[in-house]
C-alpha atoms as a PDB file:
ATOM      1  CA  UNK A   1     172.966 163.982 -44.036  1.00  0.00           C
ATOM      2  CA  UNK A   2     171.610 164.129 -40.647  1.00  0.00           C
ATOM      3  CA  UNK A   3     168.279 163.608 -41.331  1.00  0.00           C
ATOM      4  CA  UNK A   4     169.290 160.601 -43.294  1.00  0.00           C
ATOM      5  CA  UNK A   5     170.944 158.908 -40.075  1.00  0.00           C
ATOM      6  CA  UNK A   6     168.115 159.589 -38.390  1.00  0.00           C
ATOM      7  CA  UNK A   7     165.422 158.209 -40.591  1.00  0.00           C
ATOM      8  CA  UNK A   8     167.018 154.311 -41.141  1.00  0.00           C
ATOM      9  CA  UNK A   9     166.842 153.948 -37.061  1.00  0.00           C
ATOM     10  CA  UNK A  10     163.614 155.465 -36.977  1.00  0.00           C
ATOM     11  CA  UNK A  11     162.348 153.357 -40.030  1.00  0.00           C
ATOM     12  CA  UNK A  12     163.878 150.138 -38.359  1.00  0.00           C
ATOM     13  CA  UNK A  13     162.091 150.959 -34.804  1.00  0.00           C
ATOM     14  CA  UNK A  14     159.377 151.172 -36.234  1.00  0.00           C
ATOM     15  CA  UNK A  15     159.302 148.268 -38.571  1.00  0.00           C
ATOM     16  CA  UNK A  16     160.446 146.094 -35.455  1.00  0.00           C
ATOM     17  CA  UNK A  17     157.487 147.313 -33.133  1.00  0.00           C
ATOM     18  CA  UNK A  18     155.244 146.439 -35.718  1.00  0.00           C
ATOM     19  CA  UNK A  19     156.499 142.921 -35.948  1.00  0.00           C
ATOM     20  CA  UNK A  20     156.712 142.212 -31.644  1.00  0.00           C
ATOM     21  CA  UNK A  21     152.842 143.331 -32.211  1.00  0.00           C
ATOM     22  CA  UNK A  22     151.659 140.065 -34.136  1.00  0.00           C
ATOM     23  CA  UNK A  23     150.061 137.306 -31.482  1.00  0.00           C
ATOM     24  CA  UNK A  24     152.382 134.257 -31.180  1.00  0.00           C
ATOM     25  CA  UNK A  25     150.047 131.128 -32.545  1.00  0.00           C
ATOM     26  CA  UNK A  26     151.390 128.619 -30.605  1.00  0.00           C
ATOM     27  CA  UNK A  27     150.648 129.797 -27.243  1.00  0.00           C
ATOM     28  CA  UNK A  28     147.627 127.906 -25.367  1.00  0.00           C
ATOM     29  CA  UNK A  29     144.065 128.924 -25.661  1.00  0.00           C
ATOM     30  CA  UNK A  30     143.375 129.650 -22.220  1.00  0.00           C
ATOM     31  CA  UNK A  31     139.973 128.653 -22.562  1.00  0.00           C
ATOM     32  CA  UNK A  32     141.230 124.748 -23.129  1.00  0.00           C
ATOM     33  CA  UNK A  33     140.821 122.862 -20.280  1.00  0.00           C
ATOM     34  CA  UNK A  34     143.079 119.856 -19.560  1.00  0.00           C
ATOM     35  CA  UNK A  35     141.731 117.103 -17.779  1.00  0.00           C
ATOM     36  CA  UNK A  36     143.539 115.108 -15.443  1.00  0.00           C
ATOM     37  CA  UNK A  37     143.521 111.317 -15.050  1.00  0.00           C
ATOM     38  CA  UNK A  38     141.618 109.554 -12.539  1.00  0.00           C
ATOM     39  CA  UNK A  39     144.048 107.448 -11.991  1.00  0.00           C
ATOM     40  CA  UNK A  40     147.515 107.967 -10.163  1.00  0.00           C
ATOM     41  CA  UNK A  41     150.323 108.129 -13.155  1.00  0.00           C
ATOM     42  CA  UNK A  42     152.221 105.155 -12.782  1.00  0.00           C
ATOM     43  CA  UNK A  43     155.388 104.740 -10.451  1.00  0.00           C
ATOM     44  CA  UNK A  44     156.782 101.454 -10.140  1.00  0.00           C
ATOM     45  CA  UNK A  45     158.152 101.883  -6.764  1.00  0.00           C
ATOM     46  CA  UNK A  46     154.718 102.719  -5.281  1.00  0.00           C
ATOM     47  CA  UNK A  47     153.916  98.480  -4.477  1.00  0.00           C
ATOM     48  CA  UNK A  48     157.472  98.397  -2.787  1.00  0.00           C
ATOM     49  CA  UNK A  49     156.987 102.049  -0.594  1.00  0.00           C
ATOM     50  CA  UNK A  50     153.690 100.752   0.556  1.00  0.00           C
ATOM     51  CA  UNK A  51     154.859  97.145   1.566  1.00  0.00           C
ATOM     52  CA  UNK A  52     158.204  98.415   3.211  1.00  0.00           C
ATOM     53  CA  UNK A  53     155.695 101.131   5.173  1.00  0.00           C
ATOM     54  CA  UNK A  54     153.639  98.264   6.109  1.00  0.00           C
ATOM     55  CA  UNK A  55     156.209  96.112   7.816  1.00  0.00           C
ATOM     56  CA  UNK A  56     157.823  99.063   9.020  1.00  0.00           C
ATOM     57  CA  UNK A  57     154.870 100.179  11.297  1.00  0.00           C
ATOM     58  CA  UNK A  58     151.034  98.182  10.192  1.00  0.00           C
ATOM     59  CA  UNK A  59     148.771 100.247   9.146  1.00  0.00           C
ATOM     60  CA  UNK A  60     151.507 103.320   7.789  1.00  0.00           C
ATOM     61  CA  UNK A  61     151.118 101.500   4.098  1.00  0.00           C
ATOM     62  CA  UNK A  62     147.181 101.723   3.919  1.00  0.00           C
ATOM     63  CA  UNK A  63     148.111 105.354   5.250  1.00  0.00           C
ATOM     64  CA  UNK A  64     150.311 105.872   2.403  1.00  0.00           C
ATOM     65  CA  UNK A  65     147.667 104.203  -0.518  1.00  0.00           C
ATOM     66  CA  UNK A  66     145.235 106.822   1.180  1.00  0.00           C
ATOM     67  CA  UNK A  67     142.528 104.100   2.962  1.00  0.00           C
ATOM     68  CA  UNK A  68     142.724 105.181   6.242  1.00  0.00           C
ATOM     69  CA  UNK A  69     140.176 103.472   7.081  1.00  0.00           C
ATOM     70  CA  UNK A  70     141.856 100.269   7.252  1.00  0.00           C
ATOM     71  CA  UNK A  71     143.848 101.233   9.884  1.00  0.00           C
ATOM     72  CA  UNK A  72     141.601 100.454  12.664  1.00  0.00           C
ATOM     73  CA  UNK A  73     140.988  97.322  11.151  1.00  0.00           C
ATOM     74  CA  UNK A  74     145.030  96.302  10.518  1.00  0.00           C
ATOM     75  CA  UNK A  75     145.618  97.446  14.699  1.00  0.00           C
ATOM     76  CA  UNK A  76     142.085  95.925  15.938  1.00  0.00           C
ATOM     77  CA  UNK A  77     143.179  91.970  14.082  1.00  0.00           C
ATOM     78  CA  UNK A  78     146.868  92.814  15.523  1.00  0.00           C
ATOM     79  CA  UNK A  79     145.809  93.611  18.487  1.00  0.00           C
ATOM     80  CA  UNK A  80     143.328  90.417  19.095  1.00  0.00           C
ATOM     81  CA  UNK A  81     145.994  88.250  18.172  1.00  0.00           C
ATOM     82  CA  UNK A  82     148.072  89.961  20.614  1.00  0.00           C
ATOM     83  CA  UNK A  83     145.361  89.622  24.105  1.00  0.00           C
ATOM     84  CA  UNK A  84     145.003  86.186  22.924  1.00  0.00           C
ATOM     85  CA  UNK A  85     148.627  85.569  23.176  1.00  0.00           C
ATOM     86  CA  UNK A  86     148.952  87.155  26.242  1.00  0.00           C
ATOM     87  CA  UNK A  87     145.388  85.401  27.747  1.00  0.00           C
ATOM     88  CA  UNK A  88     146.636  81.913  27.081  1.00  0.00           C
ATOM     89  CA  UNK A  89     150.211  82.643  28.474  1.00  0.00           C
ATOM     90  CA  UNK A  90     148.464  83.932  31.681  1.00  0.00           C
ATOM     91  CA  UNK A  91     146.471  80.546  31.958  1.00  0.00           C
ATOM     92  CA  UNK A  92     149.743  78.638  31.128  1.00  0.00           C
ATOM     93  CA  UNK A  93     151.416  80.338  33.712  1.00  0.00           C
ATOM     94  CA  UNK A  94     148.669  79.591  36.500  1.00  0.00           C
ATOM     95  CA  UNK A  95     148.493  76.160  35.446  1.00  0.00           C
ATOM     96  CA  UNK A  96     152.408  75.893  35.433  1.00  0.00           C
ATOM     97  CA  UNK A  97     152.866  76.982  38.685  1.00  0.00           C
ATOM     98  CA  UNK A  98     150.460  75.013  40.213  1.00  0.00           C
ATOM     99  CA  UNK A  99     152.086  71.737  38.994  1.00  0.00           C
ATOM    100  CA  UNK A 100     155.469  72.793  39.889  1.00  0.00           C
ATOM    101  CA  UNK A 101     153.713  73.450  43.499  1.00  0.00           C
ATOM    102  CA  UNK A 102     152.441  70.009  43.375  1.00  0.00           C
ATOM    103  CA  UNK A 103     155.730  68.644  42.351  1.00  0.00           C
ATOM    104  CA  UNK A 104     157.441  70.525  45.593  1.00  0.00           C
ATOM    105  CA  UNK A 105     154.970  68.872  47.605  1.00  0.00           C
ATOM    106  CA  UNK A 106     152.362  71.700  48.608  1.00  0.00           C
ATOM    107  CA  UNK A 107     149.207  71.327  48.883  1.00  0.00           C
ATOM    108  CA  UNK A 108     148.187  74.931  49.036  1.00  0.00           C
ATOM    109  CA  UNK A 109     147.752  76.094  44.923  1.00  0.00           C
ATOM    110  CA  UNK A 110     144.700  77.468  43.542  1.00  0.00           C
ATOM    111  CA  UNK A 111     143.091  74.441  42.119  1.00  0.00           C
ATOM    112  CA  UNK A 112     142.401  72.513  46.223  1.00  0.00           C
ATOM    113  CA  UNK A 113     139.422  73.606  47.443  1.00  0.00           C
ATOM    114  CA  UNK A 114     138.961  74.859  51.188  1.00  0.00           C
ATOM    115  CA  UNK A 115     138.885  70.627  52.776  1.00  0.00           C
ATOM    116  CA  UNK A 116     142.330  70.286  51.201  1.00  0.00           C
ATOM    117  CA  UNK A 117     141.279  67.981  48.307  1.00  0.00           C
ATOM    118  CA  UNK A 118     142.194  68.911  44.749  1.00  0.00           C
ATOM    119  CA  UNK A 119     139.725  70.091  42.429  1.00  0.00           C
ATOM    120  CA  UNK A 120     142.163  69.418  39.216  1.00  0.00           C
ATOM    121  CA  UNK A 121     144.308  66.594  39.556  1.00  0.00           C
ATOM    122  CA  UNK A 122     148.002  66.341  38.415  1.00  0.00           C
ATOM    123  CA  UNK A 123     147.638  64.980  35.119  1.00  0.00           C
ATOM    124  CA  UNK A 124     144.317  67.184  34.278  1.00  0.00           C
ATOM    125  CA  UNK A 125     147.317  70.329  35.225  1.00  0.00           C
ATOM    126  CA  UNK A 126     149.889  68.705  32.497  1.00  0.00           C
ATOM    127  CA  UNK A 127     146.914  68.682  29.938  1.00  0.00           C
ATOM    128  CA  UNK A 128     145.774  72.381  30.900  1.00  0.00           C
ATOM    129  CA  UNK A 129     148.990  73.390  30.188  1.00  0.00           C
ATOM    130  CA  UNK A 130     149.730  71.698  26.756  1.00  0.00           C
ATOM    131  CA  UNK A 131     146.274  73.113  25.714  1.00  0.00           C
ATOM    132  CA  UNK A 132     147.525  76.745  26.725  1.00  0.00           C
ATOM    133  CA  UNK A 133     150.844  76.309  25.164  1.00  0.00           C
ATOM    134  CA  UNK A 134     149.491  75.420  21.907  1.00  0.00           C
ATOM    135  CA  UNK A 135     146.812  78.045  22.098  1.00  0.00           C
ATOM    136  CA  UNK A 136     150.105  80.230  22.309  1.00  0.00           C
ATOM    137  CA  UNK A 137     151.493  79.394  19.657  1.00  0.00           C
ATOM    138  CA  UNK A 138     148.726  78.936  17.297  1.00  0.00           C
ATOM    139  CA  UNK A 139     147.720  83.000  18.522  1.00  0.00           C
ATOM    140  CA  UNK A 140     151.850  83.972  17.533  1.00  0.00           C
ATOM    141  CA  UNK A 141     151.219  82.128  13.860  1.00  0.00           C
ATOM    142  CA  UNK A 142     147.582  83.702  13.902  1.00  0.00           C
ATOM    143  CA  UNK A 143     148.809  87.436  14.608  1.00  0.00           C
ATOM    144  CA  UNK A 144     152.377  86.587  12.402  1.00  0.00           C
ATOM    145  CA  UNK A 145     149.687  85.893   9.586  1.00  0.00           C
ATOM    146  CA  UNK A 146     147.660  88.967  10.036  1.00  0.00           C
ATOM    147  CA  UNK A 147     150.753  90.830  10.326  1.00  0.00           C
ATOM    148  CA  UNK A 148     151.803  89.384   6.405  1.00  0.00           C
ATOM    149  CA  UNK A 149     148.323  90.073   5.299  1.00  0.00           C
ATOM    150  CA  UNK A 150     148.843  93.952   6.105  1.00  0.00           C
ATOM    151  CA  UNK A 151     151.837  94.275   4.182  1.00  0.00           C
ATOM    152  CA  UNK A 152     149.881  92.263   1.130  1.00  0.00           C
ATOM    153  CA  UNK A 153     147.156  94.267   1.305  1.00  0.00           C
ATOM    154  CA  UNK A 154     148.791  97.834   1.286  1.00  0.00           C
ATOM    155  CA  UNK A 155     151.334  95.784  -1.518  1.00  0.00           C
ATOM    156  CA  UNK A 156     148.195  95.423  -3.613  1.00  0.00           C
ATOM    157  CA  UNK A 157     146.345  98.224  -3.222  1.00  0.00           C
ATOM    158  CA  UNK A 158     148.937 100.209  -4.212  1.00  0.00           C
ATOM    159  CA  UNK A 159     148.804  98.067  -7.343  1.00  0.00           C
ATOM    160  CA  UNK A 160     145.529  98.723  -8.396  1.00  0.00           C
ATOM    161  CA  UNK A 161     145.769 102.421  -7.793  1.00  0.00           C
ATOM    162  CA  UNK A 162     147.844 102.307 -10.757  1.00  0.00           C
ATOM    163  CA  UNK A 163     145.680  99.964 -12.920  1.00  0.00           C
ATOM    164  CA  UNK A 164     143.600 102.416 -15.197  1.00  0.00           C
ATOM    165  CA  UNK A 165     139.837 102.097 -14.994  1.00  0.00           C
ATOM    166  CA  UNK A 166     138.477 104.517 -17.684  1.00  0.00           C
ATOM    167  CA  UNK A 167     135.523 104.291 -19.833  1.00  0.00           C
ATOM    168  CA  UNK A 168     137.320 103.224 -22.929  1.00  0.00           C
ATOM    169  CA  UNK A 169     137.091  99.936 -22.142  1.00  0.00           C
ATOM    170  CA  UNK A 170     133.702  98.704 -20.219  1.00  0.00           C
ATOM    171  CA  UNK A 171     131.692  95.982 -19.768  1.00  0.00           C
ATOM    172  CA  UNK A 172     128.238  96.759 -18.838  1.00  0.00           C
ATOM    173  CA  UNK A 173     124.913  94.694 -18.396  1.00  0.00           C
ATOM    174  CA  UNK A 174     122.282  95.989 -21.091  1.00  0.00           C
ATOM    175  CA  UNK A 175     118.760  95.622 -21.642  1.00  0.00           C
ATOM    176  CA  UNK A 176     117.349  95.784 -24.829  1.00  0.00           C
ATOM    177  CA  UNK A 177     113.311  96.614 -25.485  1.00  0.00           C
ATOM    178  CA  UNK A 178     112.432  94.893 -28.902  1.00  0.00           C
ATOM    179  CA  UNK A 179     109.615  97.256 -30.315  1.00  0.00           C
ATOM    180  CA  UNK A 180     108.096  95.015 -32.897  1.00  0.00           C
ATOM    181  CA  UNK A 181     107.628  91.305 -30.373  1.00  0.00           C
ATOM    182  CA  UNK A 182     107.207  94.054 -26.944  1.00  0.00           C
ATOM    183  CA  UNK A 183     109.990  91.490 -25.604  1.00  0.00           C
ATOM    184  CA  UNK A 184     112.541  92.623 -23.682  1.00  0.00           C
ATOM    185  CA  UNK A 185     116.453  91.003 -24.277  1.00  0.00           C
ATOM    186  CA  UNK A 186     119.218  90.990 -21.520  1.00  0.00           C
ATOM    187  CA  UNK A 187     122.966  91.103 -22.854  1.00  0.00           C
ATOM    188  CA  UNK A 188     126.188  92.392 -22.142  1.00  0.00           C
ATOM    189  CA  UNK A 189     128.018  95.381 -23.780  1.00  0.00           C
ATOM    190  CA  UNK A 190     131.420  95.475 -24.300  1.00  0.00           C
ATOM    191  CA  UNK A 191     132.484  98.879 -25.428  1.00  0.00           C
ATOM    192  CA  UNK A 192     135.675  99.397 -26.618  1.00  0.00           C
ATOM    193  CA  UNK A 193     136.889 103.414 -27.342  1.00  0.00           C
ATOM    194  CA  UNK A 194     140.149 104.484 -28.542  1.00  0.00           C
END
């Protein structure tokens, strides 16, 4: 009776390690390689992230889209906006202060030569500084502009990183020998895979 208990457990042990020994069929041939797309997958908050980046701090959305190299470009067309500003309210500021010396009286500003006599007269200061003010404020709507155009830009590039630009569907120029006239056609392809 013994040997009877002990040959079902043995029968069953080995029965089961026969059965762990079969290969599973649905795991993955390792050999199968899975290609990635070339484009990013799609997230519909990227446009927003890259615009709110952008106003944030210009330049930190084309940081974010990965073109560094518009960086330079967003803080050099910030920054000439900015000298300009800050060149014409300079100017204003000379010219300003002379006619308000004038106005007082003096006869010592920057604009009479060394005899006393004034190289720009009163009127030719007023004009000087309307020219500088709106100079001003044409270099503030001029850098406010530039400022918009670098939150566009990172807003659409971010866009079109997402837009999927695969060989399935193409549209390429063709040339076409003809063998029997030795002509030679031009055409378009459209080529259309799925």
């Amino acid at each position: 009776m013994k040997i009877k208990n002990l040959i079902v457990p043995l029968l069953f042990c080995l029965f089961s390690l026969q059965l762990s020994a079969q290969d599973d069929s649905l795991l993955i041939d390792p050999q199968l390689v899975i290609e990635e797309p070339a484009y990013k997958p799609y997230d519909p908050l990227s446009p927003a992230r890259a615009a709110f980046y952008s106003a944030v701090l210009p330049g930190l959305g084309q940081a974010y889209n990965g073109k560094y190299w518009k960086i330079p470009i967003v803080y050099t067309a910030l920054g000439v906006g900015v000298y300009f500003y800050l060149e014409n309210d300079r100017q204003y500021d000379r010219y300003r202060s002379a006619y308000k010396s004038r106005l007082a009286g003096n006869t010592d500003d920057e604009f009479y030569d060394e005899n006393g006599q004034p190289r720009v007269s009163t009127s030719a200061l007023i004009e000087a500084q309307r020219f500088y003010q709106r100079n001003k404020e044409v270099s503030v709507l001029v850098t406010l502009g530039l400022y918009a155009l670098n939150i566009i830009d990172a807003n659409v590039d971010a866009h079109l990183q997402q837009f999927n630009v695969s060989e399935d569907l193409s549209l390429k120029p063709n040339l076409d020998y003809n063998q029997f006239t030795g002509t030679t056609g031009y055409g378009l392809t459209l080529n259309y895979n799925f």
